[in-house]
Each structure stands twice: as C-alpha cells, then as structure tokens.
PDB file of N, CA and C in Angstrom:
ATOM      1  N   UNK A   1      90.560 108.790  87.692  1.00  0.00           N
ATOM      2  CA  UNK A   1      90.932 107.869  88.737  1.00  0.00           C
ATOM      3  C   UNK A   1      90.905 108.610  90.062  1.00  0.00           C
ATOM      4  N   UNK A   2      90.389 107.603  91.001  1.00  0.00           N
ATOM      5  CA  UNK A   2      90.445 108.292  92.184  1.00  0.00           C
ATOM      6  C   UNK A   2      90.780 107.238  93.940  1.00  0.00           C
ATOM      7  N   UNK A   3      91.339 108.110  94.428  1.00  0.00           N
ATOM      8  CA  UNK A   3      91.530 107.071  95.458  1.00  0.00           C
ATOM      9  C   UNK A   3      91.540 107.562  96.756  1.00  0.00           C
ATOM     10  N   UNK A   4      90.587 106.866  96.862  1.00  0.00           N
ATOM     11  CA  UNK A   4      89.960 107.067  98.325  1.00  0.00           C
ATOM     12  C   UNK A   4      89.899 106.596  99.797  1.00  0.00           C
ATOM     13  N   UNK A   5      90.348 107.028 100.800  1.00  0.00           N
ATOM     14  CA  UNK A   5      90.330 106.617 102.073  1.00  0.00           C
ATOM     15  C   UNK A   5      89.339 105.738 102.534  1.00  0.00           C
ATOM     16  N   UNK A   6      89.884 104.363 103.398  1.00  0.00           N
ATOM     17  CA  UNK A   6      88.758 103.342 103.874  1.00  0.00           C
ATOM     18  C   UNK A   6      89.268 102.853 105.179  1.00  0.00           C
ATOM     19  N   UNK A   7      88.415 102.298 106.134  1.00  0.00           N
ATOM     20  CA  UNK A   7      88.417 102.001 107.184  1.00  0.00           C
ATOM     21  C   UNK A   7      89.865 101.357 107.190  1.00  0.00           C
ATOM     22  N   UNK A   8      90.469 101.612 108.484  1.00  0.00           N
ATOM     23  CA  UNK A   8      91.870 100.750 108.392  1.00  0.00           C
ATOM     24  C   UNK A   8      92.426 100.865 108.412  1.00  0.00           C
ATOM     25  N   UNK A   9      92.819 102.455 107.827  1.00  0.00           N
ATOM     26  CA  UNK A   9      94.260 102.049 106.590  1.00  0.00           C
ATOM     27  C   UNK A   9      94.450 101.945 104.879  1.00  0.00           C
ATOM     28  N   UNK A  10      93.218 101.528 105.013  1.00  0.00           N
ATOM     29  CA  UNK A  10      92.989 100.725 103.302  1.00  0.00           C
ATOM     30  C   UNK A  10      92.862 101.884 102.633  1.00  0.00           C
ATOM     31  N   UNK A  11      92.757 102.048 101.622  1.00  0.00           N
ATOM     32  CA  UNK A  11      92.254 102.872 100.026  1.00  0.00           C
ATOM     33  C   UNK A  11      91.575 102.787  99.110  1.00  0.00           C
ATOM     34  N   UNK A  12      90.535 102.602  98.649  1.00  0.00           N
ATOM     35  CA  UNK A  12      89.916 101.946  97.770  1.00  0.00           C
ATOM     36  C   UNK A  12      90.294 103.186  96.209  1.00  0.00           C
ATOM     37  N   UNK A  13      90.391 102.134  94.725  1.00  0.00           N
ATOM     38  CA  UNK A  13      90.764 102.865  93.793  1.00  0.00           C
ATOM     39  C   UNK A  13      89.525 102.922  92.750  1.00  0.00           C
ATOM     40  N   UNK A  14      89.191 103.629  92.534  1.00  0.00           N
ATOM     41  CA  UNK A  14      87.670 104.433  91.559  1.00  0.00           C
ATOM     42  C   UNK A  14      88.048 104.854  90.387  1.00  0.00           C
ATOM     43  N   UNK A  15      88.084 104.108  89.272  1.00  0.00           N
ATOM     44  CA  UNK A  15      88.781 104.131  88.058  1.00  0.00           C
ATOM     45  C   UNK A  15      87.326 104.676  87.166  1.00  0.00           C
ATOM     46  N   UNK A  16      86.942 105.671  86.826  1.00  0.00           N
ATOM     47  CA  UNK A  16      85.697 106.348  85.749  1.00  0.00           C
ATOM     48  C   UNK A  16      85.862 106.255  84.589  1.00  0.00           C
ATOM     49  N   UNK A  17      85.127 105.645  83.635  1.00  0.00           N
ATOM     50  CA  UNK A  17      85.733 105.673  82.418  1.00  0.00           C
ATOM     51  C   UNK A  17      83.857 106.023  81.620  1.00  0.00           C
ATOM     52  N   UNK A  18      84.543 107.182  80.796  1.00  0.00           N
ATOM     53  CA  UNK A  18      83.069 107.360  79.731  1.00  0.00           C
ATOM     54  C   UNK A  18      83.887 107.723  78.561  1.00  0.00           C
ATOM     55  N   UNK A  19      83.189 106.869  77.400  1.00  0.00           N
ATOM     56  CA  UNK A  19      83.360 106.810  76.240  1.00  0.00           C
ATOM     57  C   UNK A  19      81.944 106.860  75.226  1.00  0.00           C
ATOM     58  N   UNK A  20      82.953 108.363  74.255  1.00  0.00           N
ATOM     59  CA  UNK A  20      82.238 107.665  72.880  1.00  0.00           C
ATOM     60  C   UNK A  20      82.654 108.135  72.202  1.00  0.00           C
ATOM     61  N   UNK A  21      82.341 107.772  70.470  1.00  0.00           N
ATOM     62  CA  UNK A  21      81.261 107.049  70.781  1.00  0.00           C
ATOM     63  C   UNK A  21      81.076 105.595  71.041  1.00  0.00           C
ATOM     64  N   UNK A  22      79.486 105.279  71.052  1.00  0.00           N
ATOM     65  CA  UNK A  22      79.405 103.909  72.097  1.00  0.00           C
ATOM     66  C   UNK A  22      79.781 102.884  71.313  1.00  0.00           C
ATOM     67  N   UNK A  23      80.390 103.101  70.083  1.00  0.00           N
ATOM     68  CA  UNK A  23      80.843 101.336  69.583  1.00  0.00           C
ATOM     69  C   UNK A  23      81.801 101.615  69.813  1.00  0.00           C
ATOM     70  N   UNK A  24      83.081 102.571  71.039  1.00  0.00           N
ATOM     71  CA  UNK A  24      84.370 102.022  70.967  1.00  0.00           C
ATOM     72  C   UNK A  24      84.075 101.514  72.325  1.00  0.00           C
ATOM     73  N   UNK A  25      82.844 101.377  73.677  1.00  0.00           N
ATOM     74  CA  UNK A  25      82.813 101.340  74.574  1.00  0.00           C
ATOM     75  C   UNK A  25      83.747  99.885  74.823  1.00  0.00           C
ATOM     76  N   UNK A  26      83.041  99.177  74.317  1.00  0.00           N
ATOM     77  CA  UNK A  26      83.513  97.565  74.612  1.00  0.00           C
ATOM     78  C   UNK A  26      84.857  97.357  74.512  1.00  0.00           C
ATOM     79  N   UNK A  27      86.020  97.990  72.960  1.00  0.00           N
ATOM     80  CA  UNK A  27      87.498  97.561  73.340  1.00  0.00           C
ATOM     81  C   UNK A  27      87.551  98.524  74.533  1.00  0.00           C
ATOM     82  N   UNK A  28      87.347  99.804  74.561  1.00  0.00           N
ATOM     83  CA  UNK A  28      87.813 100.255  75.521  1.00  0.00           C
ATOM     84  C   UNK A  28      87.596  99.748  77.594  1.00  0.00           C
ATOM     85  N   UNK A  29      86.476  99.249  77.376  1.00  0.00           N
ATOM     86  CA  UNK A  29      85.975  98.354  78.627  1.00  0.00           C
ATOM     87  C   UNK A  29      86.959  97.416  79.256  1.00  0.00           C
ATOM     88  N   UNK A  30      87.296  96.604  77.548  1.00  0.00           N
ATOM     89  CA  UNK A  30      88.298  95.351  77.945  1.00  0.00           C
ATOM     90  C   UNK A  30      89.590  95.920  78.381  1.00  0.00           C
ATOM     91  N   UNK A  31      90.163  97.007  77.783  1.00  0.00           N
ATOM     92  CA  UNK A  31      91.417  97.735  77.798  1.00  0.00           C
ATOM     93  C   UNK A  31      91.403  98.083  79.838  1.00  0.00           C
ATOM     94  N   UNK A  32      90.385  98.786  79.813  1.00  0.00           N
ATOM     95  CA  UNK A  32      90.286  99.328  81.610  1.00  0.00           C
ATOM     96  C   UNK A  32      90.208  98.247  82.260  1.00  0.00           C
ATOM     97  N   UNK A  33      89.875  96.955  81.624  1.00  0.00           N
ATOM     98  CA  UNK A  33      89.213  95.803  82.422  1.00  0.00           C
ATOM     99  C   UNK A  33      90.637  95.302  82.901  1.00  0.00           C
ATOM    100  N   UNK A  34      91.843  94.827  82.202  1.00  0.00           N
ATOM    101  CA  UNK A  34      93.060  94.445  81.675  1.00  0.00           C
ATOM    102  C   UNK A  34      93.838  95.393  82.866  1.00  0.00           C
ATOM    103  N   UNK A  35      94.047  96.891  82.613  1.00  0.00           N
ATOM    104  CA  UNK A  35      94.160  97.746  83.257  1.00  0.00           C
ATOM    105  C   UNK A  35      94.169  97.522  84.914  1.00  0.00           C
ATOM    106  N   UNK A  36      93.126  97.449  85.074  1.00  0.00           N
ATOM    107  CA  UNK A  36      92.615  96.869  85.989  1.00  0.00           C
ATOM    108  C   UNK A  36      93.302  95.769  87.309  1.00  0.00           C
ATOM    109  N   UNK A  37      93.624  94.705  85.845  1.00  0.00           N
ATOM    110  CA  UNK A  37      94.047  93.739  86.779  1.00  0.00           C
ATOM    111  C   UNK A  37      95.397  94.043  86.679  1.00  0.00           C
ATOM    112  N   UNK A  38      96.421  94.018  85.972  1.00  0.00           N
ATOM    113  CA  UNK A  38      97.115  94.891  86.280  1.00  0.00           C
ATOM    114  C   UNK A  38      97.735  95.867  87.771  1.00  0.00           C
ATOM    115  N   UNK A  39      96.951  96.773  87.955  1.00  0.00           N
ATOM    116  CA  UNK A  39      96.806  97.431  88.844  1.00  0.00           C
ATOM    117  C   UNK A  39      97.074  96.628  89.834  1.00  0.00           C
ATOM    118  N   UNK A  40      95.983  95.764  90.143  1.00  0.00           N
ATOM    119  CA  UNK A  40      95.614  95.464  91.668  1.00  0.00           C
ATOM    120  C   UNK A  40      96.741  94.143  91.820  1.00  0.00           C
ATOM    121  N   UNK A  41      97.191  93.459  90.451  1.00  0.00           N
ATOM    122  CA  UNK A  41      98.034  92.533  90.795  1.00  0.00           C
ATOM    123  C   UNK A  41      99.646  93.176  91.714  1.00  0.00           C
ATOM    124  N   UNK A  42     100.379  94.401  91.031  1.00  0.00           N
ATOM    125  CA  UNK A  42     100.732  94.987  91.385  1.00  0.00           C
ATOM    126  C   UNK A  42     100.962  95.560  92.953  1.00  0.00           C
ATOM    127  N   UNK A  43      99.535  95.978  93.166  1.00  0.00           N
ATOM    128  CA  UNK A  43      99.942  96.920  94.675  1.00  0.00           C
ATOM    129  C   UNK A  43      99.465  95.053  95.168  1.00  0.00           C
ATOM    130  N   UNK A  44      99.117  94.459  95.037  1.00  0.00           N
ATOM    131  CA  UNK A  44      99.143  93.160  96.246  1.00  0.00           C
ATOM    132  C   UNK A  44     100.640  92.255  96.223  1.00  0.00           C
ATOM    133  N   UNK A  45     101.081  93.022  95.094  1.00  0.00           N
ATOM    134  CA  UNK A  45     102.569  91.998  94.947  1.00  0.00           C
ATOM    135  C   UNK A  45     103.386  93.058  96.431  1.00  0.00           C
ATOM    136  N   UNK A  46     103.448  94.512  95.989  1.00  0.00           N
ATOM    137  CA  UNK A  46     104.236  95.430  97.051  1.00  0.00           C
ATOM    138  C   UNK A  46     103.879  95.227  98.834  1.00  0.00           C
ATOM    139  N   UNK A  47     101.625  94.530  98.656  1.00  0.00           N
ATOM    140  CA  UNK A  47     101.701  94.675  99.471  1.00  0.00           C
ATOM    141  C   UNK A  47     102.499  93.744 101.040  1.00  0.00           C
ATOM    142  N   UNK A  48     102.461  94.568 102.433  1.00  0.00           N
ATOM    143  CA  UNK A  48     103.720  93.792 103.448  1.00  0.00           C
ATOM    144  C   UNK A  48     102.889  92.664 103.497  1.00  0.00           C
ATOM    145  N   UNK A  49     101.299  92.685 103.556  1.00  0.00           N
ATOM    146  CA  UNK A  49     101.022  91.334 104.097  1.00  0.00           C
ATOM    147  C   UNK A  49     100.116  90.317 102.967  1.00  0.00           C
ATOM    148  N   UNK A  50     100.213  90.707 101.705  1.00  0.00           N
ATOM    149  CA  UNK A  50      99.729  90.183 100.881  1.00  0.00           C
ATOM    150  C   UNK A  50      98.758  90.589 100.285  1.00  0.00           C
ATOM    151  N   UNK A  51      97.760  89.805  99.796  1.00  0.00           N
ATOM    152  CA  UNK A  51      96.680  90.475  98.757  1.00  0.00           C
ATOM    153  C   UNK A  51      95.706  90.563  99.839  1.00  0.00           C
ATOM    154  N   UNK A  52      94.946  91.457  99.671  1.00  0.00           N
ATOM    155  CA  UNK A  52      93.767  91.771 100.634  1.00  0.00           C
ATOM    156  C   UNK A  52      92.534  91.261 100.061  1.00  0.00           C
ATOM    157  N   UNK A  53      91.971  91.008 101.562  1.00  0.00           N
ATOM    158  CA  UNK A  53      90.163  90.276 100.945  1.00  0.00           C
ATOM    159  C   UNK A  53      89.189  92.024 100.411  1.00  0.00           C
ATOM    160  N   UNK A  54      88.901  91.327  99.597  1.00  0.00           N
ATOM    161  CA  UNK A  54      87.655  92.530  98.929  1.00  0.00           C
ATOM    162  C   UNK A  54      87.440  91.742  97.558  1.00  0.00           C
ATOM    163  N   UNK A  55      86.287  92.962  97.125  1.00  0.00           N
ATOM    164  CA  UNK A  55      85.934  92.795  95.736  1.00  0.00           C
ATOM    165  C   UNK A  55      86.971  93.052  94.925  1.00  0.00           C
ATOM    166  N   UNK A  56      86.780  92.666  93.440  1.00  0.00           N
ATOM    167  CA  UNK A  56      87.957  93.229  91.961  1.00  0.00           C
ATOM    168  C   UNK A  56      87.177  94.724  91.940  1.00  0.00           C
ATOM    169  N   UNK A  57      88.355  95.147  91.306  1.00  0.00           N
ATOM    170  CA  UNK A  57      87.926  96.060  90.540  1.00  0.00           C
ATOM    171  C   UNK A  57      87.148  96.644  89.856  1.00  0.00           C
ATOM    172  N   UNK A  58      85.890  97.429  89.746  1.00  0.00           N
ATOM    173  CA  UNK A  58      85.075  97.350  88.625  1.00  0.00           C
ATOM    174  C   UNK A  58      84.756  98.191  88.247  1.00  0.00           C
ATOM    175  N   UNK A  59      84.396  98.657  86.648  1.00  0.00           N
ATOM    176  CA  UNK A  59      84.107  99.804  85.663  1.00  0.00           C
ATOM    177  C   UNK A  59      83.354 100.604  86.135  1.00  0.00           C
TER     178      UNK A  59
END
C-alpha cells in the first residue's frame, strides 16, 4: 500500500496486490475489492467536507 501526494491537499491510495498461485487470484481480488470499499467509505465518512469527486479504487 501506498499513499501518495496530489494536487490540493488530496492523497491518492495505491493498494498492489500480486498473487499466487493464479487460481487464488480471483477470491483474493474480491477480498482487496471489499477492502477497498471499505477503506474509502471510511476516510469519506471522517472526511470535513464529505466524499470527494474521483475515481474508486482500483486493483
């Protein structure tokens, strides 16, 4: 995981995931996917002015 400085203020979060072998890729995909939302539901609940416009999260 990584998190990185963005115009603003902002942070963007860089979640890497490599697996194998490749038949556990997929639960594990859904697991980071889940993860994921999670996450971002989270820091937009803390955040002061709400959820921010951007893309989700992605693998």
């Amino acid at each position: 995981m990584q998190a990185l400085p963005e115009a603003g203020g902002r942070t963007r979060f860089v979640w890497h995931t490599d697996v194998l072998p490749d038949t556990l890729a997929a639960p594990i995909a859904e697991s980071v996917e889940h993860g994921s939302a999670v996450i971002r539901r989270a820091l937009e609940a803390a955040a002061p002015s709400g959820p921010a416009p951007g893309p989700a999260a992605t693998g």
